[in-house]
C-alpha atoms as a PDB file:
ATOM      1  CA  UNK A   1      -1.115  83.997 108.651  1.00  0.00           C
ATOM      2  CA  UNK A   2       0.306  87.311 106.988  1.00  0.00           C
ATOM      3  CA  UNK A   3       3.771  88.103 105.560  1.00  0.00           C
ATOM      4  CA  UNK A   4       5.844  89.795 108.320  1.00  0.00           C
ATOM      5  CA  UNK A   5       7.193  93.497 108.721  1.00  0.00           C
ATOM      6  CA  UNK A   6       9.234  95.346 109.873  1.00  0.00           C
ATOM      7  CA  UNK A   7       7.112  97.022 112.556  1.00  0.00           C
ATOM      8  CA  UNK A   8       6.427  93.444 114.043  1.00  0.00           C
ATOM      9  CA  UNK A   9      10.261  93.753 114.593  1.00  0.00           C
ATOM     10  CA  UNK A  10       9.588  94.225 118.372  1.00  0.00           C
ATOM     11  CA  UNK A  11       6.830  91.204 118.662  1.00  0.00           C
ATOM     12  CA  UNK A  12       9.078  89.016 116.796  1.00  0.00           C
ATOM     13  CA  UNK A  13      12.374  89.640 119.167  1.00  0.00           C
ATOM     14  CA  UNK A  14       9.758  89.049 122.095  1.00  0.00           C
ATOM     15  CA  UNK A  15       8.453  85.806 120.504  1.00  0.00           C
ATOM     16  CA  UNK A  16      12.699  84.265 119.705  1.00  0.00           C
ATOM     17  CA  UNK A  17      13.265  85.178 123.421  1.00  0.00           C
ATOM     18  CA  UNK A  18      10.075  83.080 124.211  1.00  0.00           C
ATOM     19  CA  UNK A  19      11.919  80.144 122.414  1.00  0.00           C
ATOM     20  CA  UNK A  20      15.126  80.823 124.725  1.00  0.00           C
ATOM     21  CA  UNK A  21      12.764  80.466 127.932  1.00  0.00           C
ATOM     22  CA  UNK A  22      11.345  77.308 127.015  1.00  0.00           C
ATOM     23  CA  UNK A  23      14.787  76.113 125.883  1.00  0.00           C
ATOM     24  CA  UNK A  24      14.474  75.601 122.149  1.00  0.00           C
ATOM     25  CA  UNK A  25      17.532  78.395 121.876  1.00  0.00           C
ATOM     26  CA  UNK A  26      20.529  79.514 123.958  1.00  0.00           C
ATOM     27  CA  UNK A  27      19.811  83.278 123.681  1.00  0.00           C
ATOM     28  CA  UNK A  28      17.999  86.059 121.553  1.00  0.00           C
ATOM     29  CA  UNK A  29      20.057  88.798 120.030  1.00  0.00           C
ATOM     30  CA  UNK A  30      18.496  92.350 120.796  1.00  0.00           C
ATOM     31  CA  UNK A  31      16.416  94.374 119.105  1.00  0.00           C
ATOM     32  CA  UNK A  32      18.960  96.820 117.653  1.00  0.00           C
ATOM     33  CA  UNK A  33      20.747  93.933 116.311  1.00  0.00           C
ATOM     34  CA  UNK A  34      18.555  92.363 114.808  1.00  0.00           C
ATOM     35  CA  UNK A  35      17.250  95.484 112.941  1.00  0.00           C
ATOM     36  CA  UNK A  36      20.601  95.575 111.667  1.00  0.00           C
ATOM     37  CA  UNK A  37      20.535  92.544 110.382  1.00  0.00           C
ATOM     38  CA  UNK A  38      17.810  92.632 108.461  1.00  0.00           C
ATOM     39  CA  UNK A  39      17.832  95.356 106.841  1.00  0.00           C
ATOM     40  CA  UNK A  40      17.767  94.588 103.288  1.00  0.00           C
ATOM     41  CA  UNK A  41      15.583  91.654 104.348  1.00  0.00           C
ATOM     42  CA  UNK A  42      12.438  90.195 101.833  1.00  0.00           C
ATOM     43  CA  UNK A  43       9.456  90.898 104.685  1.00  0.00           C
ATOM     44  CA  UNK A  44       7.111  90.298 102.355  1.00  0.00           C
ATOM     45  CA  UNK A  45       8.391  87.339 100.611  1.00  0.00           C
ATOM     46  CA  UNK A  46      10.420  85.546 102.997  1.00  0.00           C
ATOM     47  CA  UNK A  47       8.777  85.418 106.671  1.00  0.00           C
ATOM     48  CA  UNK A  48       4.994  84.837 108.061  1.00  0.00           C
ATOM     49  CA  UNK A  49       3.717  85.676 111.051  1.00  0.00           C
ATOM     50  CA  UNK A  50       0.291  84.622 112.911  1.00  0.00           C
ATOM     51  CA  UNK A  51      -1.424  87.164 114.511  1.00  0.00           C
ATOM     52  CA  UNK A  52      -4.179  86.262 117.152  1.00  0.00           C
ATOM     53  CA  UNK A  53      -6.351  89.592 118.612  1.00  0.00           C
ATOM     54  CA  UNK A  54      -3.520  92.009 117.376  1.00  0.00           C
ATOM     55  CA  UNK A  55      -0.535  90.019 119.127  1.00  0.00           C
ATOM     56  CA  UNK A  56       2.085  87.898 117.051  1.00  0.00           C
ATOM     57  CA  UNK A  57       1.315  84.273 118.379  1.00  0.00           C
ATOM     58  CA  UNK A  58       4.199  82.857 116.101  1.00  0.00           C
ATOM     59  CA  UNK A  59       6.553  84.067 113.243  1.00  0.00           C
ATOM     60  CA  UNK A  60       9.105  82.537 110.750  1.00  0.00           C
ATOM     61  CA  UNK A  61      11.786  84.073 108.591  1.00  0.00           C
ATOM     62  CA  UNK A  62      13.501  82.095 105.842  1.00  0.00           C
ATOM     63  CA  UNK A  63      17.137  82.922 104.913  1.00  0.00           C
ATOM     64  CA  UNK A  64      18.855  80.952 101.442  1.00  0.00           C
ATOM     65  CA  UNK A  65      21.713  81.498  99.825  1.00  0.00           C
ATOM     66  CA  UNK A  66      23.519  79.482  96.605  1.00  0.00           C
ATOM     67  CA  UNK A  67      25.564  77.002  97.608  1.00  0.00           C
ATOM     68  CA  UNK A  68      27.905  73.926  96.039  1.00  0.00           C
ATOM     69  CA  UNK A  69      25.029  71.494  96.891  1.00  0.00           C
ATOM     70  CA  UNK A  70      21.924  73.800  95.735  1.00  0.00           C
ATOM     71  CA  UNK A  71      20.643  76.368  97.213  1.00  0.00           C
ATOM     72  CA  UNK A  72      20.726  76.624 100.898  1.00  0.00           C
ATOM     73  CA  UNK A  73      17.990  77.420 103.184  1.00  0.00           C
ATOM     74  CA  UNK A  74      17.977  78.729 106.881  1.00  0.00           C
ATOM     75  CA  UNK A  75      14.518  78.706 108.670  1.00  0.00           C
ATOM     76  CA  UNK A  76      14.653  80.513 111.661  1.00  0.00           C
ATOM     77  CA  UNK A  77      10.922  80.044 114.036  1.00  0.00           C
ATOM     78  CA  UNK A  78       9.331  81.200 116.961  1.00  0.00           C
ATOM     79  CA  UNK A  79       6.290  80.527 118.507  1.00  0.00           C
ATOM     80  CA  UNK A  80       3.560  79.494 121.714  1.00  0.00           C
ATOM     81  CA  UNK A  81       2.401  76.447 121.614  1.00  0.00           C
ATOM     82  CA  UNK A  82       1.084  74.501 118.289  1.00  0.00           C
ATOM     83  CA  UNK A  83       1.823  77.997 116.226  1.00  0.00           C
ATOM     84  CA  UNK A  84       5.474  77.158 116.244  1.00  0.00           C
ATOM     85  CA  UNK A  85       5.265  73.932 114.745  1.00  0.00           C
ATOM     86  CA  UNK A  86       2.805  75.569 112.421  1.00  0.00           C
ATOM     87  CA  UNK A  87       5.875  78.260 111.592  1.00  0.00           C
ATOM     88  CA  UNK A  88       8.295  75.560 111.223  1.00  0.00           C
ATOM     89  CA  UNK A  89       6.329  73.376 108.756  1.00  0.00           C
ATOM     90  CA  UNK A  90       5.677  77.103 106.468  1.00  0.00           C
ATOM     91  CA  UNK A  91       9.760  77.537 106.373  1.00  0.00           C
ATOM     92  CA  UNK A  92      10.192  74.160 105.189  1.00  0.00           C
ATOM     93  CA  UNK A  93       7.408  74.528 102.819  1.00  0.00           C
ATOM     94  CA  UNK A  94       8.136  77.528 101.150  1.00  0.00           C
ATOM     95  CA  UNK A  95      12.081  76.853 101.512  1.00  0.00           C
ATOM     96  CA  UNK A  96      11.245  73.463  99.157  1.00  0.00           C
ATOM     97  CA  UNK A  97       8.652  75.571  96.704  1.00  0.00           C
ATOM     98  CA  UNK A  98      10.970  78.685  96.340  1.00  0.00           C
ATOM     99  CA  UNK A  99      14.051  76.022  94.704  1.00  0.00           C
ATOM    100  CA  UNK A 100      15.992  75.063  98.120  1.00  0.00           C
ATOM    101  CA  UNK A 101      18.111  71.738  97.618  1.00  0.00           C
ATOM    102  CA  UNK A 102      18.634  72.100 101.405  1.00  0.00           C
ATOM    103  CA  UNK A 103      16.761  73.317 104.436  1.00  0.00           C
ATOM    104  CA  UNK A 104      18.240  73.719 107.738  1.00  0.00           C
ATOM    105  CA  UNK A 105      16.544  74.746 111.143  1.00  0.00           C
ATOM    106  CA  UNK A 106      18.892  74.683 114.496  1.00  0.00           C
ATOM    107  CA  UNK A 107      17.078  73.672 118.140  1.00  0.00           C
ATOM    108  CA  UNK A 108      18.644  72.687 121.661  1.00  0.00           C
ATOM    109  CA  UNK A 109      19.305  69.141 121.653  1.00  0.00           C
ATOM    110  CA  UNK A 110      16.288  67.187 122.754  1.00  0.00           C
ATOM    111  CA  UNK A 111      14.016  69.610 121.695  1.00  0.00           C
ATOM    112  CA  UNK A 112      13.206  68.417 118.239  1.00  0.00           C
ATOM    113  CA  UNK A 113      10.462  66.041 118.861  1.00  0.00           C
ATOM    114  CA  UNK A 114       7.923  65.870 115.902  1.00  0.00           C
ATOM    115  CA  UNK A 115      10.035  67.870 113.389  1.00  0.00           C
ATOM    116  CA  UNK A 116      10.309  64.852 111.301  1.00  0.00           C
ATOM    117  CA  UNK A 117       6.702  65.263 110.242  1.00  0.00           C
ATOM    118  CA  UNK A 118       7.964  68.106 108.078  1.00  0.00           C
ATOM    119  CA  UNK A 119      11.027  66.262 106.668  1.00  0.00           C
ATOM    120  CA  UNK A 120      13.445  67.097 109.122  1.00  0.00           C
ATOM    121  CA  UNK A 121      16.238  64.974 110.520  1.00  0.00           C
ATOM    122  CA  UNK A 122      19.018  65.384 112.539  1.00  0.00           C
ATOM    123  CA  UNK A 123      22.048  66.055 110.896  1.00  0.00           C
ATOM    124  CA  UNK A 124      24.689  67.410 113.336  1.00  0.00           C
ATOM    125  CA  UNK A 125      25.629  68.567 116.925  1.00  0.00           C
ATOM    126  CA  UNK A 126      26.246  71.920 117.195  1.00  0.00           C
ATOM    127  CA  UNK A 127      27.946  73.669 120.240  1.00  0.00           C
ATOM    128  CA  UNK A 128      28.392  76.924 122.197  1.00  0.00           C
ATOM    129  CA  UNK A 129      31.905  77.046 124.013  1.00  0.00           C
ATOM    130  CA  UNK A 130      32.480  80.006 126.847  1.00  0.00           C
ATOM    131  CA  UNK A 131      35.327  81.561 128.588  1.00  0.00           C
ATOM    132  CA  UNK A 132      35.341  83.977 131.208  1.00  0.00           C
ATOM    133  CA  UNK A 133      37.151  86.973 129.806  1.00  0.00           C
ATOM    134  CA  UNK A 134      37.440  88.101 133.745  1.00  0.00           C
ATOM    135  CA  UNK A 135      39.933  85.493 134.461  1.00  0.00           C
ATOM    136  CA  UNK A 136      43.761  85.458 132.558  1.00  0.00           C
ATOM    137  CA  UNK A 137      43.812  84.683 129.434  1.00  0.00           C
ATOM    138  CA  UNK A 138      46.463  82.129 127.769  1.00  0.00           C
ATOM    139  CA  UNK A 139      49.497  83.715 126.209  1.00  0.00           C
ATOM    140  CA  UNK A 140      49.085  84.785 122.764  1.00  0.00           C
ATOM    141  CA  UNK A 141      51.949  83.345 120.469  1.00  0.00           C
ATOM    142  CA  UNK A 142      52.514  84.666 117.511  1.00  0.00           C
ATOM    143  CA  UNK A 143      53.744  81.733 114.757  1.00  0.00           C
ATOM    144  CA  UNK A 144      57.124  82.267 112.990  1.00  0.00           C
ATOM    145  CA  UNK A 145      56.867  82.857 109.699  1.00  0.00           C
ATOM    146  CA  UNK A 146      53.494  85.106 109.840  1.00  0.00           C
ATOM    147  CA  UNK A 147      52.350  88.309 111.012  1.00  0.00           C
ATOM    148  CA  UNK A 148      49.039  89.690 112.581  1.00  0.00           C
ATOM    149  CA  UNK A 149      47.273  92.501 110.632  1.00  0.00           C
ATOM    150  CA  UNK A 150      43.610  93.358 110.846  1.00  0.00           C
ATOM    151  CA  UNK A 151      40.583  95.340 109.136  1.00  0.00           C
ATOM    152  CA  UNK A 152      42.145  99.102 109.394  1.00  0.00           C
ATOM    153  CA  UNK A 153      44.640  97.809 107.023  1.00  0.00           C
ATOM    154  CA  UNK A 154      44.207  95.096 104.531  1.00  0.00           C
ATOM    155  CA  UNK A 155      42.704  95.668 100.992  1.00  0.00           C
ATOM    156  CA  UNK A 156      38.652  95.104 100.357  1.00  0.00           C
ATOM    157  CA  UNK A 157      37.617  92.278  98.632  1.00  0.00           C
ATOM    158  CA  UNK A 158      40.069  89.660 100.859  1.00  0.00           C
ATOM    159  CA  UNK A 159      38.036  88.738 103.722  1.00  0.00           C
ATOM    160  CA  UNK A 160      35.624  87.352 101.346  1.00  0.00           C
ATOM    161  CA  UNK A 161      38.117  85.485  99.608  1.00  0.00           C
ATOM    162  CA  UNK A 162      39.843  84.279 103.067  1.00  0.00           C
ATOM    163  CA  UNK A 163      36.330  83.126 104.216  1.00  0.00           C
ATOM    164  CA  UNK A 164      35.202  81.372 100.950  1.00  0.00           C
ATOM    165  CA  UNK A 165      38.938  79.632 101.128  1.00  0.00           C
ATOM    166  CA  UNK A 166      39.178  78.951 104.525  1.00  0.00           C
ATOM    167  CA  UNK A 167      35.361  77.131 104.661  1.00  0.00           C
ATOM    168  CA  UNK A 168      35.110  75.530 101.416  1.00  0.00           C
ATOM    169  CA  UNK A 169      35.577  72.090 101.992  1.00  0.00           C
ATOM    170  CA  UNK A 170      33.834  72.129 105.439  1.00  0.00           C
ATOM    171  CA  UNK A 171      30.095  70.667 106.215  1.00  0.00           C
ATOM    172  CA  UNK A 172      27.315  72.440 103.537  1.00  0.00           C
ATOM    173  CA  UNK A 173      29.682  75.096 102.753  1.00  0.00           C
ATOM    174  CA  UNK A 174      27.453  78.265 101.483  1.00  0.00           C
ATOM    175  CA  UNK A 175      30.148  81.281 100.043  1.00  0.00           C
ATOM    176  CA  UNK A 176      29.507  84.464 101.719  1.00  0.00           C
ATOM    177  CA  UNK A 177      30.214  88.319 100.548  1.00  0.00           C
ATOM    178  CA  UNK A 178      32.486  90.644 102.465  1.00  0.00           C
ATOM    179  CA  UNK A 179      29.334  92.939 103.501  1.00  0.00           C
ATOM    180  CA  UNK A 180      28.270  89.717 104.995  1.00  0.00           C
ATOM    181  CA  UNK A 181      31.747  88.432 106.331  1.00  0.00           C
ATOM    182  CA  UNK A 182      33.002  91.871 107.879  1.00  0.00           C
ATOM    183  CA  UNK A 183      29.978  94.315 107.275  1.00  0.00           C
ATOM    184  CA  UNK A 184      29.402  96.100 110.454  1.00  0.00           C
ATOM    185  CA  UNK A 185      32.417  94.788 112.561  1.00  0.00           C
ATOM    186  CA  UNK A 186      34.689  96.923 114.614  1.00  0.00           C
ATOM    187  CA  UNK A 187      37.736  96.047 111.881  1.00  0.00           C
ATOM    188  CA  UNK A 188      40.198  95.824 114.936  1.00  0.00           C
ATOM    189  CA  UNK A 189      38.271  92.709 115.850  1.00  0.00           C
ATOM    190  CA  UNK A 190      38.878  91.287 112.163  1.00  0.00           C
ATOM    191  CA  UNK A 191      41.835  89.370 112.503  1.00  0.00           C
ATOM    192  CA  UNK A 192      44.066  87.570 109.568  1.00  0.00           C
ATOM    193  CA  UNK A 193      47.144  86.084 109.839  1.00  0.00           C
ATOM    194  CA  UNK A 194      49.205  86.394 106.683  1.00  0.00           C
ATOM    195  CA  UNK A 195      53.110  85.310 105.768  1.00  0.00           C
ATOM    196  CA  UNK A 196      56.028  87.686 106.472  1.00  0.00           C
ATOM    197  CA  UNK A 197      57.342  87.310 103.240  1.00  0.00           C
ATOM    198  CA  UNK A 198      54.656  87.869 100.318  1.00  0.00           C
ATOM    199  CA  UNK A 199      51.831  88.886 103.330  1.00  0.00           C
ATOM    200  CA  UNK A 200      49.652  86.326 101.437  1.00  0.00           C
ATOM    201  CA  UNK A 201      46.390  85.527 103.704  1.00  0.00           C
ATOM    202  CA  UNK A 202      46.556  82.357 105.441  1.00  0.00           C
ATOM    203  CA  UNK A 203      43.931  82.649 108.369  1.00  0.00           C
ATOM    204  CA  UNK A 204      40.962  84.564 109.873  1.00  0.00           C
ATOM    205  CA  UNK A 205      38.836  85.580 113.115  1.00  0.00           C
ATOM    206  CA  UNK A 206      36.183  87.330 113.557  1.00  0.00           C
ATOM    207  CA  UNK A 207      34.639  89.338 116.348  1.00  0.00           C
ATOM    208  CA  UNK A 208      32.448  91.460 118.360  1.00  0.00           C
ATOM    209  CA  UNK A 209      30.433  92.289 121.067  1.00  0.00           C
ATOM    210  CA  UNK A 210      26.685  91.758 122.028  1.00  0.00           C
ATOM    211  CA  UNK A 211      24.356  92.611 124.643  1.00  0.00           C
ATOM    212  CA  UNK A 212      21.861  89.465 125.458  1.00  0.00           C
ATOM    213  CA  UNK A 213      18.932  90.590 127.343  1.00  0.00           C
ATOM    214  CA  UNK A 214      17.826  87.450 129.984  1.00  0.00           C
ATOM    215  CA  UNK A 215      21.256  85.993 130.067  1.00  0.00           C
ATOM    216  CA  UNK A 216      23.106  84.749 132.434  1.00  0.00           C
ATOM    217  CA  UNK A 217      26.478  85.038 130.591  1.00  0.00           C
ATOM    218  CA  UNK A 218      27.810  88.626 132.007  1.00  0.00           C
ATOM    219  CA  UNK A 219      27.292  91.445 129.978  1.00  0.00           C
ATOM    220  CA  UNK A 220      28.103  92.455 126.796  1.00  0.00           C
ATOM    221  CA  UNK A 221      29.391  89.096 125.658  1.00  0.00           C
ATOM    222  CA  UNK A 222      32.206  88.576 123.367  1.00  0.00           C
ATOM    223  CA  UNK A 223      31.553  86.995 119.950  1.00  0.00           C
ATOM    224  CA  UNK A 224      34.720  85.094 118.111  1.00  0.00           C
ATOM    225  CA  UNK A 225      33.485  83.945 114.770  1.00  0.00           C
ATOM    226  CA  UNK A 226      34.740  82.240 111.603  1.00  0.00           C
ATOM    227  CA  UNK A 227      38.064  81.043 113.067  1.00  0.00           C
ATOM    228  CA  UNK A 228      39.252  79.431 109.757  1.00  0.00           C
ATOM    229  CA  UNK A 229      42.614  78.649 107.840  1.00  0.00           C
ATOM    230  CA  UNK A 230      43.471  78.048 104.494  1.00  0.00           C
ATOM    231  CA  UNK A 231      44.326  74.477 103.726  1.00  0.00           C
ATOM    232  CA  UNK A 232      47.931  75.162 103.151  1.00  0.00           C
ATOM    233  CA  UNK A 233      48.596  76.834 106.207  1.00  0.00           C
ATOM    234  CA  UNK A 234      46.755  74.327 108.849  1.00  0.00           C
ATOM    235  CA  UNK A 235      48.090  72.670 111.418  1.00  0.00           C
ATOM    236  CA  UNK A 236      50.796  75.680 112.596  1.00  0.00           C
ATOM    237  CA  UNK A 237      49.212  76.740 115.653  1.00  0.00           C
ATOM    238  CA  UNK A 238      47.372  79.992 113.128  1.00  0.00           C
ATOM    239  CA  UNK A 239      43.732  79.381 114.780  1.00  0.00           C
ATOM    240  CA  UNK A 240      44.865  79.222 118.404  1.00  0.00           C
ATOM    241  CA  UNK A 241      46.863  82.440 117.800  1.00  0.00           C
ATOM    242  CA  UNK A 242      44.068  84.271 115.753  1.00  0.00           C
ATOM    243  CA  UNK A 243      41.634  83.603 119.392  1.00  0.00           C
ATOM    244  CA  UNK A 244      44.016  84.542 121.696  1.00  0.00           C
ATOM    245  CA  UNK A 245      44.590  87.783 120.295  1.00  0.00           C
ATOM    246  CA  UNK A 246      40.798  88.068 119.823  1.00  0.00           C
ATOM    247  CA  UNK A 247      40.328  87.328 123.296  1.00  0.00           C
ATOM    248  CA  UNK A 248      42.392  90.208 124.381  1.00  0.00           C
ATOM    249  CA  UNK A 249      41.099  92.298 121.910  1.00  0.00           C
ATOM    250  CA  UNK A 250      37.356  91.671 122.727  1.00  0.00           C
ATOM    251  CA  UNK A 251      38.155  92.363 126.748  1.00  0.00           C
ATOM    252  CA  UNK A 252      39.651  95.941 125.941  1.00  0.00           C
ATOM    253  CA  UNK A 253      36.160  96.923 123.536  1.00  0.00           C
ATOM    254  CA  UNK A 254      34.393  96.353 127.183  1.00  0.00           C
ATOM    255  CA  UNK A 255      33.584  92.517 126.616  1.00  0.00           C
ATOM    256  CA  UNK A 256      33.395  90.810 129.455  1.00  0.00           C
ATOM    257  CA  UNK A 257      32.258  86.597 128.855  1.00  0.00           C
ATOM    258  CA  UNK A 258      33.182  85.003 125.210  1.00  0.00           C
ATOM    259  CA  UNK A 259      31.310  82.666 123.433  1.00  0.00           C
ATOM    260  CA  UNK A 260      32.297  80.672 120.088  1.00  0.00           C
ATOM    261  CA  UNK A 261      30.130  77.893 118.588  1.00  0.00           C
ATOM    262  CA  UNK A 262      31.598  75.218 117.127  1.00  0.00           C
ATOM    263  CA  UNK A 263      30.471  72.047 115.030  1.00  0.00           C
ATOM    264  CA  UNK A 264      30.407  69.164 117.170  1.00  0.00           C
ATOM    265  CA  UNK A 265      31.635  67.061 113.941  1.00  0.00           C
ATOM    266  CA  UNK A 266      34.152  69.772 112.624  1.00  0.00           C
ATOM    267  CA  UNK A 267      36.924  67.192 110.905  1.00  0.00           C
ATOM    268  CA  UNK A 268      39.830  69.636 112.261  1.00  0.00           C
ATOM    269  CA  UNK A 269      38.203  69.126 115.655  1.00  0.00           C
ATOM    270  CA  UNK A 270      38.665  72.312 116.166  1.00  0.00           C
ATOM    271  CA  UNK A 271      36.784  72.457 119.388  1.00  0.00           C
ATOM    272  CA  UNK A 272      40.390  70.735 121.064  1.00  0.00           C
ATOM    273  CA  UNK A 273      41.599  74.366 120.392  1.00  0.00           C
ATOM    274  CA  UNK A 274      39.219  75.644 121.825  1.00  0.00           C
ATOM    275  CA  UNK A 275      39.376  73.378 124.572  1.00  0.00           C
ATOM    276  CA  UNK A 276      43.145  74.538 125.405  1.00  0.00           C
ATOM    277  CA  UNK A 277      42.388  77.953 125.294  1.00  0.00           C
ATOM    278  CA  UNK A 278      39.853  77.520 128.394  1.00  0.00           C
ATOM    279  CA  UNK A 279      36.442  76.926 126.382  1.00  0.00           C
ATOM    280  CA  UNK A 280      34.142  74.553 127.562  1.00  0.00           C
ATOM    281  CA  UNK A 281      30.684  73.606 126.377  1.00  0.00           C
ATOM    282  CA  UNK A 282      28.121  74.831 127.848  1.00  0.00           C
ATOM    283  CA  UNK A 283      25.216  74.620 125.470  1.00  0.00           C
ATOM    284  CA  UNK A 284      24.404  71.376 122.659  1.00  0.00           C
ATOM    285  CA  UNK A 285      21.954  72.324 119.745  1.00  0.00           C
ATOM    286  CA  UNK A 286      20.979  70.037 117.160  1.00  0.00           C
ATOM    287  CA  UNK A 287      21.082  71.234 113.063  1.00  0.00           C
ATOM    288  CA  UNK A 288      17.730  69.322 111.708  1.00  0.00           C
ATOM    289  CA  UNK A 289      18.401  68.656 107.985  1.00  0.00           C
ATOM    290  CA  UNK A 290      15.729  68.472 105.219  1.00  0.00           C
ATOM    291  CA  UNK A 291      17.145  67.814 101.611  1.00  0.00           C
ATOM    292  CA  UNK A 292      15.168  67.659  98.780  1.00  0.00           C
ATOM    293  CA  UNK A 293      15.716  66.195  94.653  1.00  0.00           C
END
């Protein structure tokens, strides 16, 4: 076992669309994405691979961030065989010995047998919901009282505070930055809601496009993300506006399927929404929880 880098980039993408062939996950971002994503990531630190005759047989890359409840950890593993259980049991390892209170991995449901031998429980459904973006669309109805406005014209700095608002009293809430939140976004797919009278923010969605190689979803699929209201402003119809006009949006950049995931326990039940806007689930993961004094 080595630390990662980034010229395994192209072993590791192969290895995470391994996982979505023997149905441990729903689908594997590409290659170009991912690069993106990681750019500013800790190789050396924060992932492992295991290399067998010069070909990656498993790798693991650990993602933490501060949270309310301690710090947060994300391990994220793919492997053949008894290597991925070997990359899973590293994350959780060096997720407990670098300070995490809190160390989350995320499988297909029914998958997760033997994961409690590192710690691990079950601690939530988690769901993908899809639409057709081929088919019409529900009507998008804007809510008296509030306006739409996007990313070409609000002021920096509020998306982060929207997001942080919005998500702060929802399941291990972790505060994100607005590189994070709307870093590398179309901003016409960053949607807010905010009040006709002072323009104050009151609710968010996020989107974009993605190409998913192997997928049977049709191609590029939309992405709506971090549909979220401020506690003040809930229950006025703000999140089933926000998607609607995301949905339209999303078909005119060239998307053609849309995909949202939801948590299964969400205490808005916010998949209902979702539900009325033509989503359905069509995929059940599992979040697989180990916390630590």
């Amino acid at each position: 076992m080595r630390p990662g880098k980034p010229e395994d980039l192209g072993q590791i993408v192969e290895l995470f669309r391994h996982e979505v062939e023997v149905g441990r996950q729903d689908s594997a971002p590409s290659e170009s994405r991912t690069r993106a994503r990681l750019a500013r990531f800790d190789w050396s630190g924060k992932s492992r691979v295991m290399e067998l005759d010069g070909h990656l047989e498993a790798a693991v890359l650990v993602v933490a961030r501060p949270s309310p409840d301690g710090v947060l950890a994300d391990v994220y593993a793919a492997g053949h065989g008894d290597a991925y259980g070997n990359a899973v049991e590293w994350g959780v390892l060096f997720a407990q010995a670098s300070g995490a209170k809190i160390v989350h991995t995320t499988m297909a449901a029914g998958h997760g047998d033997g994961l409690e031998r590192f710690g691990l429980r079950r601690a939530r459904p988690w769901w993908r919901m899809d639409r057709s973006l081929g088919d019409a669309l529900p009507e998008v109805a804007p809510v008296p009282g509030y306006e739409l406005a996007d990313a070409t014209r609000t002021a920096p700095g509020v998306w982060a505070e929207m997001f942080n608002r919005s998500f702060a009293d929802h399941w291990r809430f972790a505060p994100r930055t607005e590189p994070e939140i709307v870093g590398g976004k179309p901003p016409e797919l960053c949607l807010m809601a905010v009040t006709t009278t002072t323009r104050a923010p009151a609710a968010i969605t996020l989107g974009e496009t993605e190409e998913f190689a192997d997928d049977r979803r049709p191609q590029p699929v939309g992405i709506v993300s971090s549909v979220g209201t401020v506690p003040e402003h809930r229950r006025r119809g703000l999140a089933g506006w926000l998607v609607a006009e995301e949905m339209r949006r999303l078909r005119d950049a060239g998307a053609r399927h849309a995909s949202l995931y939801v948590d299964g326990l969400n205490p808005t039940r916010a998949y209902k929404i979702y539900n009325e806007l033509g989503f359905e689930v069509v995929y059940e993961a599992e979040v697989w929880e180990a916390s630590f004094r």
